[in-house]
C-alpha atoms as a PDB file:
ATOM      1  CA  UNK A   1      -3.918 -16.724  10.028  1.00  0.00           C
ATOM      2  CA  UNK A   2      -5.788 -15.049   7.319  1.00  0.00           C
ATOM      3  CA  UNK A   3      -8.736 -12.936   8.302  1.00  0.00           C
ATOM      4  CA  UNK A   4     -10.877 -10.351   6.381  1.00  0.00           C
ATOM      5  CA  UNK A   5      -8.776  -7.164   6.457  1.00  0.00           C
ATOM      6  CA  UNK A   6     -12.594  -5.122   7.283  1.00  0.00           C
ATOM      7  CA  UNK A   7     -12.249  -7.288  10.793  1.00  0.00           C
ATOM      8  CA  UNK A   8      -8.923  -6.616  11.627  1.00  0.00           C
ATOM      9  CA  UNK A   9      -8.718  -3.550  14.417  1.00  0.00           C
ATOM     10  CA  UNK A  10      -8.841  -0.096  13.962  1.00  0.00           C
ATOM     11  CA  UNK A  11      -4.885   0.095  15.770  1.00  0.00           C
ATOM     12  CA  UNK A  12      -3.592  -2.462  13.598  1.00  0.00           C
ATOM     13  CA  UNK A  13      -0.667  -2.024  11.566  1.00  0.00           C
ATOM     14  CA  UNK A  14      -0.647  -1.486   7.849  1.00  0.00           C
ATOM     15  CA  UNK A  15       2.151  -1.181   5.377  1.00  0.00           C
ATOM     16  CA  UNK A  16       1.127  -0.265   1.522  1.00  0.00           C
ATOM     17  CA  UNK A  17       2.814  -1.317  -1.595  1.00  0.00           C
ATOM     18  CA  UNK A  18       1.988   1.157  -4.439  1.00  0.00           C
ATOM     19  CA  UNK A  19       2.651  -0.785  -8.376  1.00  0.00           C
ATOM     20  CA  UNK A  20       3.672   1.473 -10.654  1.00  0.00           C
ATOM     21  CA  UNK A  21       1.486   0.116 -13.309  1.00  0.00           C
ATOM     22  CA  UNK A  22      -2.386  -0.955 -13.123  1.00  0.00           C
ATOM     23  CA  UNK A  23      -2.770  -4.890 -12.327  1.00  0.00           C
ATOM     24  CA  UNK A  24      -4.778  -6.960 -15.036  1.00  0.00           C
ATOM     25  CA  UNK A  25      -7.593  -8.973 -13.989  1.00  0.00           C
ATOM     26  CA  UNK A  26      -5.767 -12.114 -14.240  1.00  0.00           C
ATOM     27  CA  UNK A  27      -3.206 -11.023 -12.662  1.00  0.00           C
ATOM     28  CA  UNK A  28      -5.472  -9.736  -9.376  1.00  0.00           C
ATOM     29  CA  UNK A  29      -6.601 -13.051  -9.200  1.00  0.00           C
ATOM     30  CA  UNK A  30      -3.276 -14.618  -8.969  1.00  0.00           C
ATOM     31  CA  UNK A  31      -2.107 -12.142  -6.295  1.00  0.00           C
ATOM     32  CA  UNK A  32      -4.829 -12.738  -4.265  1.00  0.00           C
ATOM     33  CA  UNK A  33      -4.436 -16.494  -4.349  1.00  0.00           C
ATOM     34  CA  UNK A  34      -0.959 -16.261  -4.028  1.00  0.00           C
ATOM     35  CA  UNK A  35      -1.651 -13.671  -0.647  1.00  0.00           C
ATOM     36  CA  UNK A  36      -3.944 -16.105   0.882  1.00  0.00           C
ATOM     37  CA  UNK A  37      -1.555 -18.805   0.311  1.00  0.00           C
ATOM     38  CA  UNK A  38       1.278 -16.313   2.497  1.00  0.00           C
ATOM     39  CA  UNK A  39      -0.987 -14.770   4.997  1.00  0.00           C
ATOM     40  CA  UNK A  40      -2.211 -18.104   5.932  1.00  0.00           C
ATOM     41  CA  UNK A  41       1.406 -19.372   6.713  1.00  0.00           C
ATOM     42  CA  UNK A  42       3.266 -15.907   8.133  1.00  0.00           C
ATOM     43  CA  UNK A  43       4.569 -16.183  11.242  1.00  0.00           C
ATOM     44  CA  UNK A  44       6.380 -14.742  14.008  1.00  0.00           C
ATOM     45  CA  UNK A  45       8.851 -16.869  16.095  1.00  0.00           C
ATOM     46  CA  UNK A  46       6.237 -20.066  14.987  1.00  0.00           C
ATOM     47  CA  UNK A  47       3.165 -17.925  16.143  1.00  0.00           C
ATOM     48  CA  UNK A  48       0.291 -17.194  13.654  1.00  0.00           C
ATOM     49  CA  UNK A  49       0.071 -13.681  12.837  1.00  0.00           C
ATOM     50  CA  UNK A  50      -3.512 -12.761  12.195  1.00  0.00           C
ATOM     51  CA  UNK A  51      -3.625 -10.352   8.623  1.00  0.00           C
ATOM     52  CA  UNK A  52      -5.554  -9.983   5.865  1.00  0.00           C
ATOM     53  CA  UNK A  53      -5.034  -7.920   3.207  1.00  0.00           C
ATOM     54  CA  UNK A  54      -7.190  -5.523   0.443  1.00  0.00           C
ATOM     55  CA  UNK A  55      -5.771  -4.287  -3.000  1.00  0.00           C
ATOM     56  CA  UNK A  56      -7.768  -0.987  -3.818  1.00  0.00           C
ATOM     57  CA  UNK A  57      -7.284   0.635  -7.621  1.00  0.00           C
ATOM     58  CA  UNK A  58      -5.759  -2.382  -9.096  1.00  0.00           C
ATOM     59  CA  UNK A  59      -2.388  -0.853  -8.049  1.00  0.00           C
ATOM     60  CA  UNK A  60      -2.124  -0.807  -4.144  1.00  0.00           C
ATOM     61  CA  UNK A  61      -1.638  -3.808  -1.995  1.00  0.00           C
ATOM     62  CA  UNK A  62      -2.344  -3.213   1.839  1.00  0.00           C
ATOM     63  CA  UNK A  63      -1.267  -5.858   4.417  1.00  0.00           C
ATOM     64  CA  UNK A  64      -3.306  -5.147   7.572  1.00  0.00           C
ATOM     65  CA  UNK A  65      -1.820  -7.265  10.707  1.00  0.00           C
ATOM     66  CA  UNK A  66      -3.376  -7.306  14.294  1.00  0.00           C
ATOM     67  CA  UNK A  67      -0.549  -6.859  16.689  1.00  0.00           C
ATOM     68  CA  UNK A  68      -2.923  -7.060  19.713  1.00  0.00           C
ATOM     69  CA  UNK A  69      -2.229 -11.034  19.015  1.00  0.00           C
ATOM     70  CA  UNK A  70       1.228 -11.252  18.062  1.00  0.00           C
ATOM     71  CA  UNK A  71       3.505  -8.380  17.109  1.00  0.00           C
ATOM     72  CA  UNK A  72       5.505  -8.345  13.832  1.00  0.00           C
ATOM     73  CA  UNK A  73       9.487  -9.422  14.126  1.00  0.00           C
ATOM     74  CA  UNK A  74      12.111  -8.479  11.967  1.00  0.00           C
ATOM     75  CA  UNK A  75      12.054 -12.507  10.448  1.00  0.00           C
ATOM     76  CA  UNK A  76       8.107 -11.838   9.890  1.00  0.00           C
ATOM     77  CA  UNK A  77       8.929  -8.175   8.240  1.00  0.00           C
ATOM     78  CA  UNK A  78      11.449  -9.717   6.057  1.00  0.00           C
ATOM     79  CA  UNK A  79       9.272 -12.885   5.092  1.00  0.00           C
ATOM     80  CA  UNK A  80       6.944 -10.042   4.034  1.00  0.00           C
ATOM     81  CA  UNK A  81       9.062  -7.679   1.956  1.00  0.00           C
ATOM     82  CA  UNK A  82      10.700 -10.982   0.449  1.00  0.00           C
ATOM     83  CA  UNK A  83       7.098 -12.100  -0.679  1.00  0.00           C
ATOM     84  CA  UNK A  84       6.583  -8.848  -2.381  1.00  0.00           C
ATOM     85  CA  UNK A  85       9.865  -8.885  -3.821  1.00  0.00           C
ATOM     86  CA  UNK A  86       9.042 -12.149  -5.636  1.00  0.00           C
ATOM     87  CA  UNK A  87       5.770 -10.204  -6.703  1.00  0.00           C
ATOM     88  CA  UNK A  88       7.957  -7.332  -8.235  1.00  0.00           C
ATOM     89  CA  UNK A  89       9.576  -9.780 -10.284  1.00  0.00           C
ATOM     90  CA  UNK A  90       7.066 -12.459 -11.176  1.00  0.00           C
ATOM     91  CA  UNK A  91       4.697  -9.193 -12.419  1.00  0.00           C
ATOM     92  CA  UNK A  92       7.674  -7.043 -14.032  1.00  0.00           C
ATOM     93  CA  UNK A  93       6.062  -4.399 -11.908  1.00  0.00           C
ATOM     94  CA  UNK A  94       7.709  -2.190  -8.841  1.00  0.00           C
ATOM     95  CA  UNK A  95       5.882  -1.983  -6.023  1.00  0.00           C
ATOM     96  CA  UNK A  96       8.769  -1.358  -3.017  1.00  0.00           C
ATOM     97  CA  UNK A  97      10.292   2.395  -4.333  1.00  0.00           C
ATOM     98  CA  UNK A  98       8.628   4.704  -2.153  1.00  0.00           C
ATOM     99  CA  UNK A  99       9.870   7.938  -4.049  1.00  0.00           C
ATOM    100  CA  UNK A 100       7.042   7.510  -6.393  1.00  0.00           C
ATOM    101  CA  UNK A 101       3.691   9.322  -5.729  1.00  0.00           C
ATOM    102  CA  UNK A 102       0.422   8.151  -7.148  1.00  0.00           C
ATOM    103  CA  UNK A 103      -2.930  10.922  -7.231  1.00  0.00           C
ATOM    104  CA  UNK A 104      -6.306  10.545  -8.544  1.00  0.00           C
ATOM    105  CA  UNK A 105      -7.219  12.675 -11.807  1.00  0.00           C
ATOM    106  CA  UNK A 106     -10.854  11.977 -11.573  1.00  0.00           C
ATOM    107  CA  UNK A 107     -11.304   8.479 -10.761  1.00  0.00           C
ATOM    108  CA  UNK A 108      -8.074   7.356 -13.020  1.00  0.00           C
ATOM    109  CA  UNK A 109      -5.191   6.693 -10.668  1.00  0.00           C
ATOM    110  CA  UNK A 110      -1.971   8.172 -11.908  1.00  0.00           C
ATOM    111  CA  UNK A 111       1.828   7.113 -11.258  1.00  0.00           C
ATOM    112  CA  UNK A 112       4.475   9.626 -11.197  1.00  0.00           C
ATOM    113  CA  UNK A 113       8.308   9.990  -9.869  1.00  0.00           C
ATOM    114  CA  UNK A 114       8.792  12.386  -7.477  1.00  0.00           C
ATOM    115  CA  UNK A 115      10.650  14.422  -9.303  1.00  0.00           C
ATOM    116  CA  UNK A 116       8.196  14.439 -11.900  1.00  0.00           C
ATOM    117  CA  UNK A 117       5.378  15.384  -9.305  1.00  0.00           C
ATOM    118  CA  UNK A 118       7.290  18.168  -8.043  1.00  0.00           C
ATOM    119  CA  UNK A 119       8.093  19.216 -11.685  1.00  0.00           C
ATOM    120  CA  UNK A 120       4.038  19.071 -11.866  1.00  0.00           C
ATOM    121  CA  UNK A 121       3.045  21.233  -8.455  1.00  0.00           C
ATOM    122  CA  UNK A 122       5.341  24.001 -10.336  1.00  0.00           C
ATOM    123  CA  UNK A 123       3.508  24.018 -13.280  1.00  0.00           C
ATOM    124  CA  UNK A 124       0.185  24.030 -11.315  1.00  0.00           C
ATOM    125  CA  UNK A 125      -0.900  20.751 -13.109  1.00  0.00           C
ATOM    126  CA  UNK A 126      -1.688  19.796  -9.550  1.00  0.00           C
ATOM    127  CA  UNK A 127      -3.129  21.376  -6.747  1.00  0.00           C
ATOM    128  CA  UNK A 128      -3.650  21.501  -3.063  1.00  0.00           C
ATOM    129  CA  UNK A 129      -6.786  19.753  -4.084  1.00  0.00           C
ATOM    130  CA  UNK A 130      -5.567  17.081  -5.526  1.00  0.00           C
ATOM    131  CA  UNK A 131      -6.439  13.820  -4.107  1.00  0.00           C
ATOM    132  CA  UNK A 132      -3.224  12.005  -3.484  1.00  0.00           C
ATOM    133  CA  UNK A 133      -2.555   8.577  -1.495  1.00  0.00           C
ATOM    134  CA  UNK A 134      -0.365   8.590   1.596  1.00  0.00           C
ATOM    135  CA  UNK A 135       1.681   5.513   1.963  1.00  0.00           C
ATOM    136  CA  UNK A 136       3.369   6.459   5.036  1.00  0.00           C
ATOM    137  CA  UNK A 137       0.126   5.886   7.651  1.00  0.00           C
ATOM    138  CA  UNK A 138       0.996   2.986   9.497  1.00  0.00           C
ATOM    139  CA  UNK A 139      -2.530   1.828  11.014  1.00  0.00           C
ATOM    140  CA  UNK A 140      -6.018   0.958  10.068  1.00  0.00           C
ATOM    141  CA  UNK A 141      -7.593   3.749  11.247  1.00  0.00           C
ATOM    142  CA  UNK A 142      -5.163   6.158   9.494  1.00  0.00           C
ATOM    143  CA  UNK A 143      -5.899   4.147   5.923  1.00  0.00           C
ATOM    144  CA  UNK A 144      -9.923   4.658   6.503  1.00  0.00           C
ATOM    145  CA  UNK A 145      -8.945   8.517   7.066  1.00  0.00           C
ATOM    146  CA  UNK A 146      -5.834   9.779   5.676  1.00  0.00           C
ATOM    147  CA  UNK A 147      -5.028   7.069   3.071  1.00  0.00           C
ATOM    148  CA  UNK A 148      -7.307   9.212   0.101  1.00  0.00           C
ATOM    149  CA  UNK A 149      -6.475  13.034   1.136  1.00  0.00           C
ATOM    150  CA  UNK A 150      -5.989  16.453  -0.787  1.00  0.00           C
ATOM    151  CA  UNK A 151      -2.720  17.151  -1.370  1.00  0.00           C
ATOM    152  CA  UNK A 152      -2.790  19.852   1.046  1.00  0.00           C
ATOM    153  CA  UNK A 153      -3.034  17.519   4.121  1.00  0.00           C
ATOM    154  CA  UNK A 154      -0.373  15.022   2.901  1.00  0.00           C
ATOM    155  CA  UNK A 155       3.491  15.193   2.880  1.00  0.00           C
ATOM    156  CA  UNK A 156       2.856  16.279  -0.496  1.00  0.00           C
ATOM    157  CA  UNK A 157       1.860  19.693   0.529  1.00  0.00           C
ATOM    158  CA  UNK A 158       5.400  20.721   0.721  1.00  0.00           C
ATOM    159  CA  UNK A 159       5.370  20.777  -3.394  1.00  0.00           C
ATOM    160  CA  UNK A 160       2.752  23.095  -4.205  1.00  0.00           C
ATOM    161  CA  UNK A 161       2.498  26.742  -3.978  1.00  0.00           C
END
């Protein structure tokens, strides 16, 4: 059951797919169609699972899904990460590594490998201040408050000097 992803609850759970690449226009509008059309039908053991979803930057899709109603199952996860597995391919885009780390430099969104990052936090071509995006929070409440964070309060703190 779709819902707006603003009314789902603050303890629901949230798992982020980061694209490597900026999403064109057209392309947003097909991946929102195409999300509507798989939110609307998920399911767990035949149950509706209520979800909705936001993509913020052009680059990060967030599934949001209300477990108060019905929890998530391994067949419901899978459905899921299958669904953005066809994405990955359909878009020539990778959105399932999670060793890559994407910051803000001003308001333009950057992509990096970790390796690269850590390469950068040497070279002081980022800082504790940096504004980086956490994909590991796994609830609504941590994406309104520790989604968008300096470096310094993030994972990534153990990279810079």
């Amino acid at each position: 059951m779709l819902v707006d992803f603003n009314t789902l609850p603050e303890e629901s759970r949230v798992w982020i797919y980061q694209a490597n690449r900026s999403f064109s226009e057209v392309e947003l509008e097909d991946i929102k169609s195409r999300l509507n059309v798989f939110i609307e039908n998920w399911t767990a053991h035949g149950s509706d699972l209520q979800a909705g979803y936001v993509i913020k930057y052009k680059r990060f899709i967030v599934l949001g899904l209300n477990q108060n109603i019905n929890m998530a199952t391994g067949c419901s996860i899978d459905a899921s990460v299958h669904f953005i597995q066809q994405l990955e391919k359909d878009y020539n885009v990778d959105l399932m590594d999670k060793m890559n780390v994407s910051y803000k430099q001003g308001e333009f969104v950057a992509h990096k490998t970790l390796s690269d990052f850590r390469k950068m936090a040497k070279e002081n071509a980022v800082s504790k201040k940096t504004i980086v995006f956490n994909n590991l929070i796994s609830t609504i409440a941590e994406f309104k408050e520790n989604w968008e964070v300096p470096a310094s309060e993030s994972w990534h703190a153990r990279f810079l000097k």
